[in-house]
C-alpha atoms as a PDB file:
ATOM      1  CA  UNK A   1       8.756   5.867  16.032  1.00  0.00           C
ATOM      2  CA  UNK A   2      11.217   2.391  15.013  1.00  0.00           C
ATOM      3  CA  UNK A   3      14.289   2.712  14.649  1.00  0.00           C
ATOM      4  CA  UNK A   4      15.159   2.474  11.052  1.00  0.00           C
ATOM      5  CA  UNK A   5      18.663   1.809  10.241  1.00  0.00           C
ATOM      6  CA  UNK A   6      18.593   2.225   6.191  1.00  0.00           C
ATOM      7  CA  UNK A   7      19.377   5.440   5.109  1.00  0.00           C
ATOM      8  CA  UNK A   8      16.942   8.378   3.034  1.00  0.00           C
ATOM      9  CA  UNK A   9      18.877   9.572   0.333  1.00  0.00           C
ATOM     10  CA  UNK A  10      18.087  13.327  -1.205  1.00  0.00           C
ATOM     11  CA  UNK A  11      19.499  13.820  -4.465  1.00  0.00           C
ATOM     12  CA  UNK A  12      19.862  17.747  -5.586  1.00  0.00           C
ATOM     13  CA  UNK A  13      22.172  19.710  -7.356  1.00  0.00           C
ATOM     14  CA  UNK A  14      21.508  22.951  -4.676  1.00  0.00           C
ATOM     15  CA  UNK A  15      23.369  22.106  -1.576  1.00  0.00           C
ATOM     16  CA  UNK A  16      21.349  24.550   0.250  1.00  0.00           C
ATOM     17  CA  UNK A  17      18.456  22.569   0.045  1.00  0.00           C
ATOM     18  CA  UNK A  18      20.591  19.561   0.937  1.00  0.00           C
ATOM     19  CA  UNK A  19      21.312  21.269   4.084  1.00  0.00           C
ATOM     20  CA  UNK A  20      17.862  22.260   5.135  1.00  0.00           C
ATOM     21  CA  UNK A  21      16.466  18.989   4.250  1.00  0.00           C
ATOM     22  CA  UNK A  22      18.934  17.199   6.375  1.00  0.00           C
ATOM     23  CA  UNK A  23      18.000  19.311   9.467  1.00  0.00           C
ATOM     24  CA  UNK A  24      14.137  18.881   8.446  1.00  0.00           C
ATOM     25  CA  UNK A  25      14.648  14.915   8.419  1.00  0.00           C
ATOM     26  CA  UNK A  26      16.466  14.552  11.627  1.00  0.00           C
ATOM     27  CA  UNK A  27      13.930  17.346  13.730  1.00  0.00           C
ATOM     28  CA  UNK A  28      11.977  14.026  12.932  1.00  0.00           C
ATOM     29  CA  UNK A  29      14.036  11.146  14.419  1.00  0.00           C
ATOM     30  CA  UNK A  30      15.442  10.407  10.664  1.00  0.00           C
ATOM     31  CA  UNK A  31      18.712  10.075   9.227  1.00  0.00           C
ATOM     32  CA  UNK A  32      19.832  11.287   5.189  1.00  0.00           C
ATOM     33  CA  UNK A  33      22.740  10.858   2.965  1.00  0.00           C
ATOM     34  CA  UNK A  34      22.714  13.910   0.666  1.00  0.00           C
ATOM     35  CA  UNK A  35      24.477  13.869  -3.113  1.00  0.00           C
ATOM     36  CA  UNK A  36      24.597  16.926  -5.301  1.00  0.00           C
ATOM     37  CA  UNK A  37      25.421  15.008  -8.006  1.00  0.00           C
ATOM     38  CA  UNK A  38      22.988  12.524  -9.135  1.00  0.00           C
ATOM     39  CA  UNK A  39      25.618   9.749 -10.830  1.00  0.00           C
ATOM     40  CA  UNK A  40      27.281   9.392  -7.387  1.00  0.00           C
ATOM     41  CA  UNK A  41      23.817   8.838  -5.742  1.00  0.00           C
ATOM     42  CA  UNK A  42      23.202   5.704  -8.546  1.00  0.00           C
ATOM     43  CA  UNK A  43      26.883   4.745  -7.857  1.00  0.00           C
ATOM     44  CA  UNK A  44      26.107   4.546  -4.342  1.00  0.00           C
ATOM     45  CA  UNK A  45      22.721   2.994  -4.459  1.00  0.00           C
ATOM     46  CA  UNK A  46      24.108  -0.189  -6.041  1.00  0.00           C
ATOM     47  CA  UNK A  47      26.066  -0.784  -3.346  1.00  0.00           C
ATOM     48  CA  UNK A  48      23.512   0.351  -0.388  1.00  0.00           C
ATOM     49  CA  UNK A  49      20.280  -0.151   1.090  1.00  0.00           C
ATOM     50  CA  UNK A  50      18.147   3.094   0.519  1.00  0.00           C
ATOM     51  CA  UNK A  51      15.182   3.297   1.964  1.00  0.00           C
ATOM     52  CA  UNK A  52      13.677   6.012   0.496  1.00  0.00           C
ATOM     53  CA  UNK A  53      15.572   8.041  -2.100  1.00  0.00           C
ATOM     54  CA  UNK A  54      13.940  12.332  -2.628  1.00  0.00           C
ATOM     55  CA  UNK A  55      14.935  13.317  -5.840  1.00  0.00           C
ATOM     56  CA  UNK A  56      14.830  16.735  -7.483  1.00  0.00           C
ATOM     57  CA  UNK A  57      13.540  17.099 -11.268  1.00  0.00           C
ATOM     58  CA  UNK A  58      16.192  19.383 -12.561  1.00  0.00           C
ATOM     59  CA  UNK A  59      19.520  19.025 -11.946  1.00  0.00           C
ATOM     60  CA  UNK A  60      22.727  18.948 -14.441  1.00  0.00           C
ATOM     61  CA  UNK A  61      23.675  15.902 -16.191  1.00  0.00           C
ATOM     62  CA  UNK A  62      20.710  13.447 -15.389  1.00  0.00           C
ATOM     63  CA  UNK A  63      17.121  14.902 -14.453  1.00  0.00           C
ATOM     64  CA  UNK A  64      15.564  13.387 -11.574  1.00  0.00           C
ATOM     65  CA  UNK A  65      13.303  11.451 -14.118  1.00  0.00           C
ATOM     66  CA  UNK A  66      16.096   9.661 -15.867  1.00  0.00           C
ATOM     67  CA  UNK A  67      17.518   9.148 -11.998  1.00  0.00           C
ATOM     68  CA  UNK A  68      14.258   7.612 -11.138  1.00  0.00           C
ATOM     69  CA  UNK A  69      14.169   5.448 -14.032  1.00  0.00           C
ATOM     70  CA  UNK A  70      17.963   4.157 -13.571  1.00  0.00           C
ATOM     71  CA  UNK A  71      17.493   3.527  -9.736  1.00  0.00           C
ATOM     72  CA  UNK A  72      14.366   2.143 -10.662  1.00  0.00           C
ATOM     73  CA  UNK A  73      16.701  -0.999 -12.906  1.00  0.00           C
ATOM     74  CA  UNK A  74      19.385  -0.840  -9.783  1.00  0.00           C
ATOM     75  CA  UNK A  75      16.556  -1.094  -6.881  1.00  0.00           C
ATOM     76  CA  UNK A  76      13.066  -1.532  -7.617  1.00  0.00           C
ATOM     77  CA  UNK A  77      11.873  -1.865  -4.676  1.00  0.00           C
ATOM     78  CA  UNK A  78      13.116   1.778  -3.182  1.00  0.00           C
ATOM     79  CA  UNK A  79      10.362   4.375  -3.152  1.00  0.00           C
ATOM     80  CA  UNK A  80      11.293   7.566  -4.780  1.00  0.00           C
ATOM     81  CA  UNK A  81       9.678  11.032  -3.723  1.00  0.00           C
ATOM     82  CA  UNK A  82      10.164  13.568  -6.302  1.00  0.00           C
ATOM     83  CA  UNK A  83      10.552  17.208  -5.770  1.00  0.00           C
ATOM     84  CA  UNK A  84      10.733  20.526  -8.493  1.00  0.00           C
ATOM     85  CA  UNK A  85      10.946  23.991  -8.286  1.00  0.00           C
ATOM     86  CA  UNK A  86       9.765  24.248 -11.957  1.00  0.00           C
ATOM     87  CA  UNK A  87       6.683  22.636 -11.900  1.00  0.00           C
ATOM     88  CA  UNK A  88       6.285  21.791 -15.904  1.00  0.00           C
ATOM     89  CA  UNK A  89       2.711  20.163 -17.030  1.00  0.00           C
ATOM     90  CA  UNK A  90       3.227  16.380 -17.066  1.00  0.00           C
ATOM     91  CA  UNK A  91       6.227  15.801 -14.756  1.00  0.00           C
ATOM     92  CA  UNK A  92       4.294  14.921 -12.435  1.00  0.00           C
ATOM     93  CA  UNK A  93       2.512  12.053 -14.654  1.00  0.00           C
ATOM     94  CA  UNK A  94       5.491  10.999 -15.530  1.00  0.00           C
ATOM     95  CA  UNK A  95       6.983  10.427 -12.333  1.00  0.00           C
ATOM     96  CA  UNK A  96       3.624   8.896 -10.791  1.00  0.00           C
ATOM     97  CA  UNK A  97       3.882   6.801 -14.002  1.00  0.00           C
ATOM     98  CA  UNK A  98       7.396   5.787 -13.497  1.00  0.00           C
ATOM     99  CA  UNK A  99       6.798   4.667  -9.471  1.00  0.00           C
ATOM    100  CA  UNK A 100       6.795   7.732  -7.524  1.00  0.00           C
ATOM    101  CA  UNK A 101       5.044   7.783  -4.306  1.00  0.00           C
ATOM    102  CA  UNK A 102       4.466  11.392  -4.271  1.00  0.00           C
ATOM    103  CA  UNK A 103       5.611  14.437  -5.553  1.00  0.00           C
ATOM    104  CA  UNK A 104       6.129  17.781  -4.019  1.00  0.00           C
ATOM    105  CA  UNK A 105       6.735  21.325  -6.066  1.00  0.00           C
ATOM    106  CA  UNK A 106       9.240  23.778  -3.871  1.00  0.00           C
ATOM    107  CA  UNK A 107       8.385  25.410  -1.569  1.00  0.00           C
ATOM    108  CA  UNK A 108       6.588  22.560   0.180  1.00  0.00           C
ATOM    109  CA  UNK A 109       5.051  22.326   3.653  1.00  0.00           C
ATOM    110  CA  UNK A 110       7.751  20.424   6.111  1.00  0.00           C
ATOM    111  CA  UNK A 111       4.366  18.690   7.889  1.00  0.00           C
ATOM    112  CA  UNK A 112       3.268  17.247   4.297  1.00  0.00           C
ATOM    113  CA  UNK A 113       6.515  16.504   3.176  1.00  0.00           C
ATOM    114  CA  UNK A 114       7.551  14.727   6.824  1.00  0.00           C
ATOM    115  CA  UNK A 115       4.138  12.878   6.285  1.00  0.00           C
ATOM    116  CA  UNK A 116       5.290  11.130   2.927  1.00  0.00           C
ATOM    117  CA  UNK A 117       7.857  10.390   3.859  1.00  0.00           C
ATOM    118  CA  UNK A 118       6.854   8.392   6.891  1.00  0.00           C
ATOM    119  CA  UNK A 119       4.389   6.777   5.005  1.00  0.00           C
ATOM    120  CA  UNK A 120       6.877   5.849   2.253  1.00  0.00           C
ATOM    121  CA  UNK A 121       9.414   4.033   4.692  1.00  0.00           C
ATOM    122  CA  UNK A 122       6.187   2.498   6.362  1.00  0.00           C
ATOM    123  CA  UNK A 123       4.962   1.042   3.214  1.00  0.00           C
ATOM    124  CA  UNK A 124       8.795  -0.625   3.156  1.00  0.00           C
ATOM    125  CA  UNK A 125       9.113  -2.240   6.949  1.00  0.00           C
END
């Protein structure tokens, strides 16, 4: 596997998740920067390089849609992988429609998941 410098960013309000998702990204060779809150994320996205940004649909403040669509103005170029645990008809669409390169209702398989997201920062190098 390269080495890739840039950094996967997973944006959810449960810090839980956070957690697990950092130890399922580096059991593959990957590093992540993990915000609860989804303004800091944008905040810190203007300034950095993301590679690959995981975004969850339902969080306070900003949904992971209107995250998608801001980071979307800030960095067009980042791929976005978006993730619910309330799977409502036409999210999906929507974030397919808005740039997503997949999306993933919880509880997701780690292999499937680990697989887009390879192929997301391999559609980037």
């Amino acid at each position: 596997m390269p080495n890739r410098p840039d950094t996967i960013c997973v944006v959810d309000d449960d810090t839980s998740l956070l957690k697990a998702l950092g130890r399922l990204l580096s059991s593959a060779g990957l590093c992540m920067t993990g915000f609860n809150n989804p303004r800091l994320f944008l905040e810190y996205a203007k300034e950095h390089k993301v590679a690959l940004v995981i975004i969850d649909v339902w969080m306070p403040e900003l949904n992971g849609l209107e995250v998608q669509r801001i980071l979307h103005m800030i960095a067009p170029a980042t791929p976005v992988i978006i993730m619910t645990a309330q799977d409502d008809p036409g999210t999906d669409r929507t974030a397919f429609a808005q740039g997503a390169v997949a999306f993933f209702a919880k509880p997701f398989s780690d292999d499937l998941f680990l697989e887009a997201v390879n192929h997301a920062l391999a559609a980037v190098e």
